[in-house]
PDB file of N, CA and C in Angstrom:
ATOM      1  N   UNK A   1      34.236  26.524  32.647  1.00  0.00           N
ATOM      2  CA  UNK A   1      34.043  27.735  33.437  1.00  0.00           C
ATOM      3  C   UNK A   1      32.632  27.797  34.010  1.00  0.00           C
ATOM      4  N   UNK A   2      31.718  26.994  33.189  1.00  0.00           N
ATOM      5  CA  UNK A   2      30.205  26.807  33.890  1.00  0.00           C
ATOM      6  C   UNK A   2      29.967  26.680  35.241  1.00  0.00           C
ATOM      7  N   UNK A   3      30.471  25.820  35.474  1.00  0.00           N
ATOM      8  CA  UNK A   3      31.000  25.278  37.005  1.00  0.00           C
ATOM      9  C   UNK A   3      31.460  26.256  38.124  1.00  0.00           C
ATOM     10  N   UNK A   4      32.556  26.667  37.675  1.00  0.00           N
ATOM     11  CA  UNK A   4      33.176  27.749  38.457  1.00  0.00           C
ATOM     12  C   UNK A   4      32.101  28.816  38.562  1.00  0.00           C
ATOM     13  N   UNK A   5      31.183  28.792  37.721  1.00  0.00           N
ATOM     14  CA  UNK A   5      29.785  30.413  37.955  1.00  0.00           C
ATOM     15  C   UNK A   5      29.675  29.701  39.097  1.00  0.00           C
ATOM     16  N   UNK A   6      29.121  28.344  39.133  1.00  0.00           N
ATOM     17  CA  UNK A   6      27.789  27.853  39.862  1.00  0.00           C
ATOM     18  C   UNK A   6      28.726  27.496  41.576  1.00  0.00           C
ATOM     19  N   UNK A   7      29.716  26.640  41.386  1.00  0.00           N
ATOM     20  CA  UNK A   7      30.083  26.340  42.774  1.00  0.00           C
ATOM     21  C   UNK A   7      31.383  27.945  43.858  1.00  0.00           C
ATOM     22  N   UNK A   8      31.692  28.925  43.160  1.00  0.00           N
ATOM     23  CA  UNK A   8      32.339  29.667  43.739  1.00  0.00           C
ATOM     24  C   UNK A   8      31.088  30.139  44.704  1.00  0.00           C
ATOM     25  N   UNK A   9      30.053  31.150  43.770  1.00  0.00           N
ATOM     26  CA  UNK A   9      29.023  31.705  44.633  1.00  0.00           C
ATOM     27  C   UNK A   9      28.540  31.018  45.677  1.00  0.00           C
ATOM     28  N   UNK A  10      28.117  29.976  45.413  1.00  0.00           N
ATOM     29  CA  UNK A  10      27.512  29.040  46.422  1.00  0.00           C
ATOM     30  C   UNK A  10      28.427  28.924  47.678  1.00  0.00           C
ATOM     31  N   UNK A  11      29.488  28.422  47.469  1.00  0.00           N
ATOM     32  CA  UNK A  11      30.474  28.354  48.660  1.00  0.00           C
ATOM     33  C   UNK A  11      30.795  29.602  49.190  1.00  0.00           C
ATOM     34  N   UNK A  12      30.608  30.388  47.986  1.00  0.00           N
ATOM     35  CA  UNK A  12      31.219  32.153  49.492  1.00  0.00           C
ATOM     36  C   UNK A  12      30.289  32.126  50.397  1.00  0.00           C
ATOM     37  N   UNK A  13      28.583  32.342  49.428  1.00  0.00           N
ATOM     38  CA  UNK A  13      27.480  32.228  50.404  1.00  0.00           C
ATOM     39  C   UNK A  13      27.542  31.268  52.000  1.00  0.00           C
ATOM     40  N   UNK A  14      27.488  30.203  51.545  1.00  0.00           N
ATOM     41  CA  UNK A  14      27.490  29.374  52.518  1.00  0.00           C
ATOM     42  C   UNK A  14      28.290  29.402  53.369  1.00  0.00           C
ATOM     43  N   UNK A  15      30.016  29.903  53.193  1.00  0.00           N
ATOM     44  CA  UNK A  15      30.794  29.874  53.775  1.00  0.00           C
ATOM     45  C   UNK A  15      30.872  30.902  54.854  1.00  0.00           C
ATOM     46  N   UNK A  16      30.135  32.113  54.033  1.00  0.00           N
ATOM     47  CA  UNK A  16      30.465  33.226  54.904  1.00  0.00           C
ATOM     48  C   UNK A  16      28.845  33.285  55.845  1.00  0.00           C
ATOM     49  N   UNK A  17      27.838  32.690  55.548  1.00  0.00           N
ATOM     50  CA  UNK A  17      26.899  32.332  56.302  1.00  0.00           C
ATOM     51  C   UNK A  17      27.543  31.473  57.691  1.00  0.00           C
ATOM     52  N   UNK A  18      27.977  30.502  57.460  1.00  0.00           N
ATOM     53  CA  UNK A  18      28.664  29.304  58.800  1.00  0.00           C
ATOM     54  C   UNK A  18      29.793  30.526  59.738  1.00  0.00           C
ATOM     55  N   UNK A  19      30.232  31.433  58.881  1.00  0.00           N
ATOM     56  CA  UNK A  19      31.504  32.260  59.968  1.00  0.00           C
ATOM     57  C   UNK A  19      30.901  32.922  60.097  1.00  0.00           C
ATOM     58  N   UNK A  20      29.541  34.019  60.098  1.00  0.00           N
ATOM     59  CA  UNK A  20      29.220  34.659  60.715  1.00  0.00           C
ATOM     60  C   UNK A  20      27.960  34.199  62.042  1.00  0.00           C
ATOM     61  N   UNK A  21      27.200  32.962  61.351  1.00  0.00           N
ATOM     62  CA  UNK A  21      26.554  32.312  62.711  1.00  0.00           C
ATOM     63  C   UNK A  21      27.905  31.789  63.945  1.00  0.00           C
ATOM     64  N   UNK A  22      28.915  31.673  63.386  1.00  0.00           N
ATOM     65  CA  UNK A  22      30.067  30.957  64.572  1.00  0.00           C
ATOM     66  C   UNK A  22      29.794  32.337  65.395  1.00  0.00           C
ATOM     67  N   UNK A  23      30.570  33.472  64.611  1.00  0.00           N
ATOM     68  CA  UNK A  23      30.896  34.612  65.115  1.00  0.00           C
ATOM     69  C   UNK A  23      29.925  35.059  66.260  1.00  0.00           C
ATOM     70  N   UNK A  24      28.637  34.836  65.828  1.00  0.00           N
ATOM     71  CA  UNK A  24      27.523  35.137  66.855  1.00  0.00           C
ATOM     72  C   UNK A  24      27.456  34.380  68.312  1.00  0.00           C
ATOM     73  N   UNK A  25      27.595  33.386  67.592  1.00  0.00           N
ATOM     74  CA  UNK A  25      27.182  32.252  68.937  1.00  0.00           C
ATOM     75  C   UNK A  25      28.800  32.263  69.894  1.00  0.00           C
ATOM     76  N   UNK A  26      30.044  32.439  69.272  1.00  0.00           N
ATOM     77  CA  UNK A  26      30.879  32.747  70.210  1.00  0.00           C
ATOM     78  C   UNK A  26      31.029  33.740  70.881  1.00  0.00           C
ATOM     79  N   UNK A  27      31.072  35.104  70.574  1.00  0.00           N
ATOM     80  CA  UNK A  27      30.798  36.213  71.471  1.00  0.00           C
ATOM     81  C   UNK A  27      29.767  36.809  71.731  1.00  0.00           C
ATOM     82  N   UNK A  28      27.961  35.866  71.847  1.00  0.00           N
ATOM     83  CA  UNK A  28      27.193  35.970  71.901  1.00  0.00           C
ATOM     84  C   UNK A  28      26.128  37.259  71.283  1.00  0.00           C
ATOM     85  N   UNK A  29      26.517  37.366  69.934  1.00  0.00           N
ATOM     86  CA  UNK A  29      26.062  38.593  69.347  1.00  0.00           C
ATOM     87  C   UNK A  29      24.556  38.175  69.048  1.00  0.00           C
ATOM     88  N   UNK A  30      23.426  38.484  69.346  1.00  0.00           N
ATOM     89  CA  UNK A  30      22.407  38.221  69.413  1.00  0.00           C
ATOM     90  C   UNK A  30      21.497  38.358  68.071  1.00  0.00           C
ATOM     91  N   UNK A  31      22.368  39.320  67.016  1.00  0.00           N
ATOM     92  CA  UNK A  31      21.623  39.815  65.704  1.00  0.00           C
ATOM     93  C   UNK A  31      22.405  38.688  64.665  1.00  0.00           C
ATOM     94  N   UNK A  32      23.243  37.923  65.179  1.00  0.00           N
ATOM     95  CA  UNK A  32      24.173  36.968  63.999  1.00  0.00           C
ATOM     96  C   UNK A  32      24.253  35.538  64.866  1.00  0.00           C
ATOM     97  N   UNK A  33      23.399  35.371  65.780  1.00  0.00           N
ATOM     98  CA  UNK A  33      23.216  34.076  66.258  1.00  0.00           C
ATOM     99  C   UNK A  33      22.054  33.030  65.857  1.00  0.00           C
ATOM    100  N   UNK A  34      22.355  31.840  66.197  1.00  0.00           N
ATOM    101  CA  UNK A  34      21.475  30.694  66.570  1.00  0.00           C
ATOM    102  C   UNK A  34      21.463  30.431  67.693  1.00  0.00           C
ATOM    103  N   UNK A  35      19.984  29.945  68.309  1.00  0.00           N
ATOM    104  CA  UNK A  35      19.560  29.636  69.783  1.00  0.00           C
ATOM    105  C   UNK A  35      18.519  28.534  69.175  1.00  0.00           C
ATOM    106  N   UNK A  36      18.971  27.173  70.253  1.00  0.00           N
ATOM    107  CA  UNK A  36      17.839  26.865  71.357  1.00  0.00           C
ATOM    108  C   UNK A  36      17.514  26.636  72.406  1.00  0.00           C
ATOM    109  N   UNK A  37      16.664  25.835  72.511  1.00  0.00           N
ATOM    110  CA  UNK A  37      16.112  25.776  73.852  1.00  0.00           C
ATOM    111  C   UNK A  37      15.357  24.384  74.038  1.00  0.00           C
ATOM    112  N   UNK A  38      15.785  23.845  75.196  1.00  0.00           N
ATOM    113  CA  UNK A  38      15.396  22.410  74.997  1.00  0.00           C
ATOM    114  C   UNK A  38      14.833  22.079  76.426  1.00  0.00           C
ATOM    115  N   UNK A  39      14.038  21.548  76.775  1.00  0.00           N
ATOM    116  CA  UNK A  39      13.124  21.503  78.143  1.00  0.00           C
ATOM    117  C   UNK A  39      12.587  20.424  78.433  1.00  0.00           C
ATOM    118  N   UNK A  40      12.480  19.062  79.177  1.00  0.00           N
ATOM    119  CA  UNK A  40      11.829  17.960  79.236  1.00  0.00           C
ATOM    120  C   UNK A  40      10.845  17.911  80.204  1.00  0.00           C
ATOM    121  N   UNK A  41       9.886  18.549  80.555  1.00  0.00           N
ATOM    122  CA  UNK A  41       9.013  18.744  81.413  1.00  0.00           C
ATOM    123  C   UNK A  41       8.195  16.945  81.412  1.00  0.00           C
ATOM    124  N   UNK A  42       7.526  16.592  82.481  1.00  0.00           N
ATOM    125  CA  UNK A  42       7.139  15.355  82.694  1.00  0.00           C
ATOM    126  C   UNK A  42       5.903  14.793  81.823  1.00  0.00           C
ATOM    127  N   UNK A  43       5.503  16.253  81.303  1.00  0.00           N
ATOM    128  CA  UNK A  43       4.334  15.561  79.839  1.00  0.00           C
ATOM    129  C   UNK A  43       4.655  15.625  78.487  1.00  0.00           C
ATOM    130  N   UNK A  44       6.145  16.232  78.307  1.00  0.00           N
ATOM    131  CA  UNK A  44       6.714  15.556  77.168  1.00  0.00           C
ATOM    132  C   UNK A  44       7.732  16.871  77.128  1.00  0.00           C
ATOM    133  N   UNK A  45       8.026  16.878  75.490  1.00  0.00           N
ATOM    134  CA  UNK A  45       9.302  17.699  75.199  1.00  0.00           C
ATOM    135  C   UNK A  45       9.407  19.130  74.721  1.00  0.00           C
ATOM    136  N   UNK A  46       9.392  20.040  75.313  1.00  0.00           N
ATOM    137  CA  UNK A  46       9.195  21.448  74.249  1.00  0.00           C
ATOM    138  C   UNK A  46      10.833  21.765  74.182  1.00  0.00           C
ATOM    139  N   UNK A  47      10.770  21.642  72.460  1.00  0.00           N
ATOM    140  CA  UNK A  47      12.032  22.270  71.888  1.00  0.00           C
ATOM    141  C   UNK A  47      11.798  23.585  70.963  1.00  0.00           C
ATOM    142  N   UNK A  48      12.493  24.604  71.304  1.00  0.00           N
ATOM    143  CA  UNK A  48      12.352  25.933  70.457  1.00  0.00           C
ATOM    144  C   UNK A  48      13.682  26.251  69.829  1.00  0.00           C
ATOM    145  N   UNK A  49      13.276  26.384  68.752  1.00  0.00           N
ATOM    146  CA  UNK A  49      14.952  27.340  68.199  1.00  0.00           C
ATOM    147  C   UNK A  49      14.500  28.036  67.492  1.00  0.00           C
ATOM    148  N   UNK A  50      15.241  29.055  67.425  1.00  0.00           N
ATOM    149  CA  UNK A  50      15.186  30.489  66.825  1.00  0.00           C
ATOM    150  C   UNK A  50      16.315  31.237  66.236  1.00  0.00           C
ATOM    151  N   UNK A  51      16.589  32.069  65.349  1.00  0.00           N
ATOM    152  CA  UNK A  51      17.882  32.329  64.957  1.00  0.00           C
ATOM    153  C   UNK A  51      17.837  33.591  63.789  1.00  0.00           C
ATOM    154  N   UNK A  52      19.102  34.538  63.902  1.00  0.00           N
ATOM    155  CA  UNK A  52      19.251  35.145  63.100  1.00  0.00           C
ATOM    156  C   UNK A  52      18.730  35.097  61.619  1.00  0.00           C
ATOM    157  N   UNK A  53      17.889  36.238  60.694  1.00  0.00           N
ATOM    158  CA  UNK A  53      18.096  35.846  59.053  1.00  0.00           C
ATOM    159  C   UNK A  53      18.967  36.523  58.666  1.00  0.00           C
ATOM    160  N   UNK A  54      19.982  37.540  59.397  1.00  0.00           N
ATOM    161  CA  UNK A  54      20.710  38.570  58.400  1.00  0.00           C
ATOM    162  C   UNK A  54      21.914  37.986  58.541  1.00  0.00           C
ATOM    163  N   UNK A  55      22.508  36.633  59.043  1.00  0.00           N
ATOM    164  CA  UNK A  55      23.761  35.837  57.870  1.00  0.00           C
ATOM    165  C   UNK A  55      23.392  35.784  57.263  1.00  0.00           C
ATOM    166  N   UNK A  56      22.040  35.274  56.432  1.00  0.00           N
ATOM    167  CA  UNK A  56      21.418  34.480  55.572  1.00  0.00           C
ATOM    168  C   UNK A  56      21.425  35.638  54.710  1.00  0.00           C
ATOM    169  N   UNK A  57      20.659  36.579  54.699  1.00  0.00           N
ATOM    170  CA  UNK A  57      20.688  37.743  53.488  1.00  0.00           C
ATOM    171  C   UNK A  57      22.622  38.033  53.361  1.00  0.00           C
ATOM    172  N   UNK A  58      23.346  38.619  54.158  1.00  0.00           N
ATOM    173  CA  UNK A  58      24.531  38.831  54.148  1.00  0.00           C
ATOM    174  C   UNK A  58      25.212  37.946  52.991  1.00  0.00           C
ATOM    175  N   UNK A  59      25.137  36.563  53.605  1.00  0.00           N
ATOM    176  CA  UNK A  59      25.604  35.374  52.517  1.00  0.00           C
ATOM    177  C   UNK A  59      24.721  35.526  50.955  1.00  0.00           C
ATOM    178  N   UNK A  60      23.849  35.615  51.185  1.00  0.00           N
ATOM    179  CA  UNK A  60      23.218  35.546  49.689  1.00  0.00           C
ATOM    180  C   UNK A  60      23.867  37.050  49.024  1.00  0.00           C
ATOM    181  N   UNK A  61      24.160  38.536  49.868  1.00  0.00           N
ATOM    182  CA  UNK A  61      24.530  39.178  49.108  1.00  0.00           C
ATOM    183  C   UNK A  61      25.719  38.860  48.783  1.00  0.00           C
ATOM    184  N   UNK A  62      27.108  38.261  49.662  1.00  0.00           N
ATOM    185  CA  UNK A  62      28.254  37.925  49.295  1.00  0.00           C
ATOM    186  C   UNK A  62      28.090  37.057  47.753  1.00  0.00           C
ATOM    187  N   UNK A  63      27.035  35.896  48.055  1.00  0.00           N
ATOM    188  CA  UNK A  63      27.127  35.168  47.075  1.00  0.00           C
ATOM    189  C   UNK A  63      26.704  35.960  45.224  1.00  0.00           C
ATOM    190  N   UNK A  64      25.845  37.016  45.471  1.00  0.00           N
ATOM    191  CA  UNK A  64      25.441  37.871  44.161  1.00  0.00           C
ATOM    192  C   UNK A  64      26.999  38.314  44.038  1.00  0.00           C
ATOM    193  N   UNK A  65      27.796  38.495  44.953  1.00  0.00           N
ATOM    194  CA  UNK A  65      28.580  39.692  44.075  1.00  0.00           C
ATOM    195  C   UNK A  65      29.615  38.650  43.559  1.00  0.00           C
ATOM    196  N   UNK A  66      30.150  37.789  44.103  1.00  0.00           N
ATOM    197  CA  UNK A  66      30.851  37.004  44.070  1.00  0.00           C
ATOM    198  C   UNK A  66      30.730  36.240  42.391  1.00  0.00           C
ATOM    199  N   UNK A  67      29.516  36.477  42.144  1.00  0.00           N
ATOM    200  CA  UNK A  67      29.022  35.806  40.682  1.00  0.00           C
ATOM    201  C   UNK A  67      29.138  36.735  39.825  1.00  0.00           C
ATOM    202  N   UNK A  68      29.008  38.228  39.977  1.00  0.00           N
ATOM    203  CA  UNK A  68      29.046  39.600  39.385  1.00  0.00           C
ATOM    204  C   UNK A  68      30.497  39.327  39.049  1.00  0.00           C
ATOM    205  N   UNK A  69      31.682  39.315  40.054  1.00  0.00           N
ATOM    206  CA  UNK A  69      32.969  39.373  39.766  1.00  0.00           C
ATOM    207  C   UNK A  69      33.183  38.620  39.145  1.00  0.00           C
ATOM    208  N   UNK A  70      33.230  37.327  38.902  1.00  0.00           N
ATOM    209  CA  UNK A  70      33.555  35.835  38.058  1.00  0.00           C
ATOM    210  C   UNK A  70      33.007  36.056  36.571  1.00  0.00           C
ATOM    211  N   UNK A  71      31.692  36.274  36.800  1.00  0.00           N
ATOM    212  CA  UNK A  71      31.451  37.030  35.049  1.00  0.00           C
ATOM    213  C   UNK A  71      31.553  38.271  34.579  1.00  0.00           C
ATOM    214  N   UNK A  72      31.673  38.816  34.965  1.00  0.00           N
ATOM    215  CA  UNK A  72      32.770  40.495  34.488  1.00  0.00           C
ATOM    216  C   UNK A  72      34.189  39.687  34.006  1.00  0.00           C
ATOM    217  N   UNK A  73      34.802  39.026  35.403  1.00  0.00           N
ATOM    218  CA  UNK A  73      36.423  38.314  34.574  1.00  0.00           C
ATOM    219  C   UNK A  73      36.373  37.481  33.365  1.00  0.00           C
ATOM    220  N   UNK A  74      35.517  36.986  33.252  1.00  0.00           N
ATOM    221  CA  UNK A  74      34.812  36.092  32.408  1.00  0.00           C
ATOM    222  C   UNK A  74      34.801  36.700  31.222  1.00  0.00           C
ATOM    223  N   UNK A  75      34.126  37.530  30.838  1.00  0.00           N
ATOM    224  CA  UNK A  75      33.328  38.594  29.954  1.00  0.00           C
ATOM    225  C   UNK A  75      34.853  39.041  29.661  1.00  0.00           C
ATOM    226  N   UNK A  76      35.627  39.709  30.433  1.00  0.00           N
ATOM    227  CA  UNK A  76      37.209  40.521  30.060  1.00  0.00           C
ATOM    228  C   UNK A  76      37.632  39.331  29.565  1.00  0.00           C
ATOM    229  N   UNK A  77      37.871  38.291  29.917  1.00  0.00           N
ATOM    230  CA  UNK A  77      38.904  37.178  29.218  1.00  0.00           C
ATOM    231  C   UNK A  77      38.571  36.697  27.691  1.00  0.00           C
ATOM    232  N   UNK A  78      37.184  36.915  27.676  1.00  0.00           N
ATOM    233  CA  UNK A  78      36.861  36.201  26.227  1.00  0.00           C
ATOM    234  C   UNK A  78      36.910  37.415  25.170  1.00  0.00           C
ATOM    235  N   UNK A  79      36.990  38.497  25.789  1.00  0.00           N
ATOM    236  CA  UNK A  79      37.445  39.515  24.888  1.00  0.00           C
ATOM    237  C   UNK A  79      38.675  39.230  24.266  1.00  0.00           C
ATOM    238  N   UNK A  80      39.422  39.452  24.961  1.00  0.00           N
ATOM    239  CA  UNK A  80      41.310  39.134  24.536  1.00  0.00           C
ATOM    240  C   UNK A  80      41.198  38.195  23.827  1.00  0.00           C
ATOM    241  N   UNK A  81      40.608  36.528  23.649  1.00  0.00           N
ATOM    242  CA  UNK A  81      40.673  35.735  22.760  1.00  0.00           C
ATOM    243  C   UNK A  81      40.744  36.020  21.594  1.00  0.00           C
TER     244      UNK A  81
END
């Protein structure tokens, strides 16, 4: 069950981080996107990117609760034993 703490959270996080940057960048929501910007001017290369942090908090809160629920079930199951 160690396992299951460590890789559920992680994957909601991450998961629900990747669908909400999609979400942005397809209907161009500007507070849940990634941008860059890429330019080859003749004295070399300016690349900028810039991007949303509130998937990033969002996902990390999905990922807290997601670990809250798994050990609460956790905690109830080893009771009944």
């Amino acid at each position: 069950m160690k396992k299951k703490l460590f890789w559920f959270p992680l994957l909601s996080a991450l998961l629900s981080i990747g669908i909400l940057y999609t979400i942005g960048n397809i209907f161009e929501i500007s507070f849940l996107s990634w941008n860059f910007y890429n330019e080859s001017p003749s004295e070399g290369v300016i690349f900028e990117a810039g991007g949303s942090i509130i998937p990033v908090i969002i996902g990390f809160i999905l990922g807290f609760i997601t670990e809250r629920i798994l050990k609460n079930k956790h905690k109830g199951n080893s009771n009944l034993v």
